[in-house]
Protein backbone atom coordinates (compact mmCIF):
# COMPACT_ATOMS: atom_id res chain seq x y z
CA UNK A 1 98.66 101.17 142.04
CA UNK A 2 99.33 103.19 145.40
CA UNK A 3 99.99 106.86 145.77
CA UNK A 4 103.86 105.22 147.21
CA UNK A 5 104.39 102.75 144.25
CA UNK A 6 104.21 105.03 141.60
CA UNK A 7 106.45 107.83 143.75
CA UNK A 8 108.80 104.76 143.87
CA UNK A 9 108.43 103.59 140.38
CA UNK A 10 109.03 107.10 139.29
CA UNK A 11 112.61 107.59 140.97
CA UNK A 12 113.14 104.56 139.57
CA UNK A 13 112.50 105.90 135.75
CA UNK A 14 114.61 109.38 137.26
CA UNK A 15 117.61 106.88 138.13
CA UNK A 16 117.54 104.94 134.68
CA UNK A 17 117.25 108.31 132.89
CA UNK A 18 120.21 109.85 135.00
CA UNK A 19 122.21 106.80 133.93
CA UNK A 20 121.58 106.93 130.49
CA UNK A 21 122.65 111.12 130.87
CA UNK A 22 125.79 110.14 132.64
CA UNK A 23 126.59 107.73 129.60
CA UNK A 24 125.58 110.76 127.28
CA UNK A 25 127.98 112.98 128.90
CA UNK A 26 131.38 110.57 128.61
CA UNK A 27 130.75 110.19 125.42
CA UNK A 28 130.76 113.79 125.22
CA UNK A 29 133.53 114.09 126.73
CA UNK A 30 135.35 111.96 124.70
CA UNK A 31 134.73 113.76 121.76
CA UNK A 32 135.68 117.02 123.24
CA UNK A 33 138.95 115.49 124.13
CA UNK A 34 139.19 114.22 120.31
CA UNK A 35 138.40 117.80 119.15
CA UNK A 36 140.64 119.33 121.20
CA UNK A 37 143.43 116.87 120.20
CA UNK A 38 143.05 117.49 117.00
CA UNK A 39 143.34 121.35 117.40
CA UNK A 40 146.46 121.10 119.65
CA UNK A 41 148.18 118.82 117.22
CA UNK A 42 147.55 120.82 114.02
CA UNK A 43 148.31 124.16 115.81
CA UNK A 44 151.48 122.43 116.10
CA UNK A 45 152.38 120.55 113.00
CA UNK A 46 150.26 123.41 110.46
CA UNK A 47 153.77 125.08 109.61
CA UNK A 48 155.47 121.63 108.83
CA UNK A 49 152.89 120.39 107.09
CA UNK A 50 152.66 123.08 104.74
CA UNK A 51 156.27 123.73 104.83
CA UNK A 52 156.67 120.53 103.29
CA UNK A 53 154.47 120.77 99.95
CA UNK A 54 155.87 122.35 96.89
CA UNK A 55 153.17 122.08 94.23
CA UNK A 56 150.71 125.03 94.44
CA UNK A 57 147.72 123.26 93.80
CA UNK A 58 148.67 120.53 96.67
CA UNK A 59 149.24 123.02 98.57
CA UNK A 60 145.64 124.52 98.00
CA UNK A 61 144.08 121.76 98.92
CA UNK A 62 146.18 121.10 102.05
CA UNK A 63 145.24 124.37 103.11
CA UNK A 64 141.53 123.84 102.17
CA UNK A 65 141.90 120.43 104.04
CA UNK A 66 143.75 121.96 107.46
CA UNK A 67 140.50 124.42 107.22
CA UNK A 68 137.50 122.10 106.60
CA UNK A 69 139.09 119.97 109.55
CA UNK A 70 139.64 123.05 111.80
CA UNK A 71 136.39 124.43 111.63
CA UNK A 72 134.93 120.79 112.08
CA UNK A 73 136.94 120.44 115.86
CA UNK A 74 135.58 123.71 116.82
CA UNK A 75 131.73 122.78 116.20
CA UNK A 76 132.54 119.80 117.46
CA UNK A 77 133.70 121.36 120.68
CA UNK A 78 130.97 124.23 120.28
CA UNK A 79 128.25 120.97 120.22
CA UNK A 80 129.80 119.12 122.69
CA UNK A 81 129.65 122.13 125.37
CA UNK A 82 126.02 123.15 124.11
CA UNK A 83 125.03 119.29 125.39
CA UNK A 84 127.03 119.39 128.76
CA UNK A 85 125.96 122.66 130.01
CA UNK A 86 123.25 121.86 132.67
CA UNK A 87 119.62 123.14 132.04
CA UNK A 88 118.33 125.30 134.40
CA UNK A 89 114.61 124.96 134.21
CA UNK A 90 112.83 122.92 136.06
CA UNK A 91 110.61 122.03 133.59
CA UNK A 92 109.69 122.75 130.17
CA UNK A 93 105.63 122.87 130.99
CA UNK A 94 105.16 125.55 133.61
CA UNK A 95 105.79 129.30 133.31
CA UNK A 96 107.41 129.25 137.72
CA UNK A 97 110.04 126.93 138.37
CA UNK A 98 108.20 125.83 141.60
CA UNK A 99 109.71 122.02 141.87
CA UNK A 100 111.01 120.41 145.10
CA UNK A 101 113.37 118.33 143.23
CA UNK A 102 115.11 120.06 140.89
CA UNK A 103 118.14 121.63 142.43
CA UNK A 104 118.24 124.83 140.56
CA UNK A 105 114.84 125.14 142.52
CA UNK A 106 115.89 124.02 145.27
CA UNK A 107 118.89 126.46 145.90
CA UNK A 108 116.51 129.28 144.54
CA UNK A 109 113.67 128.63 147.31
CA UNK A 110 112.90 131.88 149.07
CA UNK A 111 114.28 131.86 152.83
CA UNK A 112 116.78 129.60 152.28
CA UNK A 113 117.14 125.71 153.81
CA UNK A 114 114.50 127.45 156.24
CA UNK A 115 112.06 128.19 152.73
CA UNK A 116 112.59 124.75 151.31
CA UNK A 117 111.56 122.48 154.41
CA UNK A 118 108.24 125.01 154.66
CA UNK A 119 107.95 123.98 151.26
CA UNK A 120 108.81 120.26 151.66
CA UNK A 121 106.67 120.26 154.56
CA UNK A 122 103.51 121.99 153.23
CA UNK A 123 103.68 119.44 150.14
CA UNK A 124 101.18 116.81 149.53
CA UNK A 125 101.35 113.24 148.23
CA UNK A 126 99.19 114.41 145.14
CA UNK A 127 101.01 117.81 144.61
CA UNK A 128 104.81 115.92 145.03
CA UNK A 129 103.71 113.28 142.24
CA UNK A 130 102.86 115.60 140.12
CA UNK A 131 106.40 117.58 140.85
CA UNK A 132 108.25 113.84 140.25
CA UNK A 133 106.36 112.95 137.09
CA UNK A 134 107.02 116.45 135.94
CA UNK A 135 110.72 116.12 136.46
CA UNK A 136 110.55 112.53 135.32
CA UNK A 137 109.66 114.08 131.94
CA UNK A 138 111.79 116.89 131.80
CA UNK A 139 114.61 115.10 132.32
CA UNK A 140 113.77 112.40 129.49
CA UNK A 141 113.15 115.35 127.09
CA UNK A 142 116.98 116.74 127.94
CA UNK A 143 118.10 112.86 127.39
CA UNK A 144 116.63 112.58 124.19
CA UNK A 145 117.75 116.20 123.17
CA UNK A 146 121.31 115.24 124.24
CA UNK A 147 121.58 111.79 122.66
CA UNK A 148 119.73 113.95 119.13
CA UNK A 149 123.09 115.75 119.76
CA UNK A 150 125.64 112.73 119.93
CA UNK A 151 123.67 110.92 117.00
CA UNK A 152 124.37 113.89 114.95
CA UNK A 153 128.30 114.22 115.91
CA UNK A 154 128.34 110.48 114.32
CA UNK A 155 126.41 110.75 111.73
């Protein structure tokens, strides 16, 4: 296989991946909105729903219940931010984030636009393979991290 069919068949595996993160993230989303639902609807029914019971031990476990699904929304929300915060490392491999394709890289290249075309220019067919396949596996290591994180809010 040529040096230009496996850069190719590599952006190829980034765009599949990306999809698969955008899918990841509305589904996210969704259950932030769920969580957050949840919390605005109980912080305004709590009092009536308590207000309501008469027998003590009802009312014990109504409160218990009102807790257990409280605290549930917020980790809920608390996991659901944790996987749609961006990473910021280029890679999980190298101790210098030195890629010239991640953009947290990218924006961080010394001498601004200037720095990053020196860069982009210097850069060999070899060396930027290397970079794509790097990022190539990065970003299917935060994919599988993220969909480890939906599995578990449905589990």
């Amino acid at each position: 296989m040529q040096t230009e069919d496996r850069i190719k068949n590599l952006f190829e595996v980034l765009r599949r991946i990306d999809t698969y993160l955008v899918s990841t993230n509305q589904k996210v989303a969704i259950i932030i909105s769920y969580s957050a639902a949840v919390l605005g609807w109980l912080s305004l029914n709590t009092g009536k729903i308590t207000g309501i019971i008469t027998n003590s031990w009802i009312s014990w476990c109504v409160v218990v219940l009102l807790f257990v699904i409280i605290t549930s929304s917020f980790i809920s929300l608390w996991m659901g931010a944790k996987i749609l915060f961006p990473i910021t490392k280029s890679t999980i491999e190298r101790e210098e984030d030195d890629s010239v394709i991640f953009y947290g890289d990218i924006s961080s290249t010394k001498g601004g636009s200037g720095g990053y075309y020196e860069k982009i220019s210097t850069l060999d067919t070899y060396d930027f393979l290397k970079d794509l396949s790097q990022q190539a596996f990065t970003v299917s290591k935060i994919l599988s991290k993220n969909f480890g994180g939906v599995r578990l809010k449905f589990s």
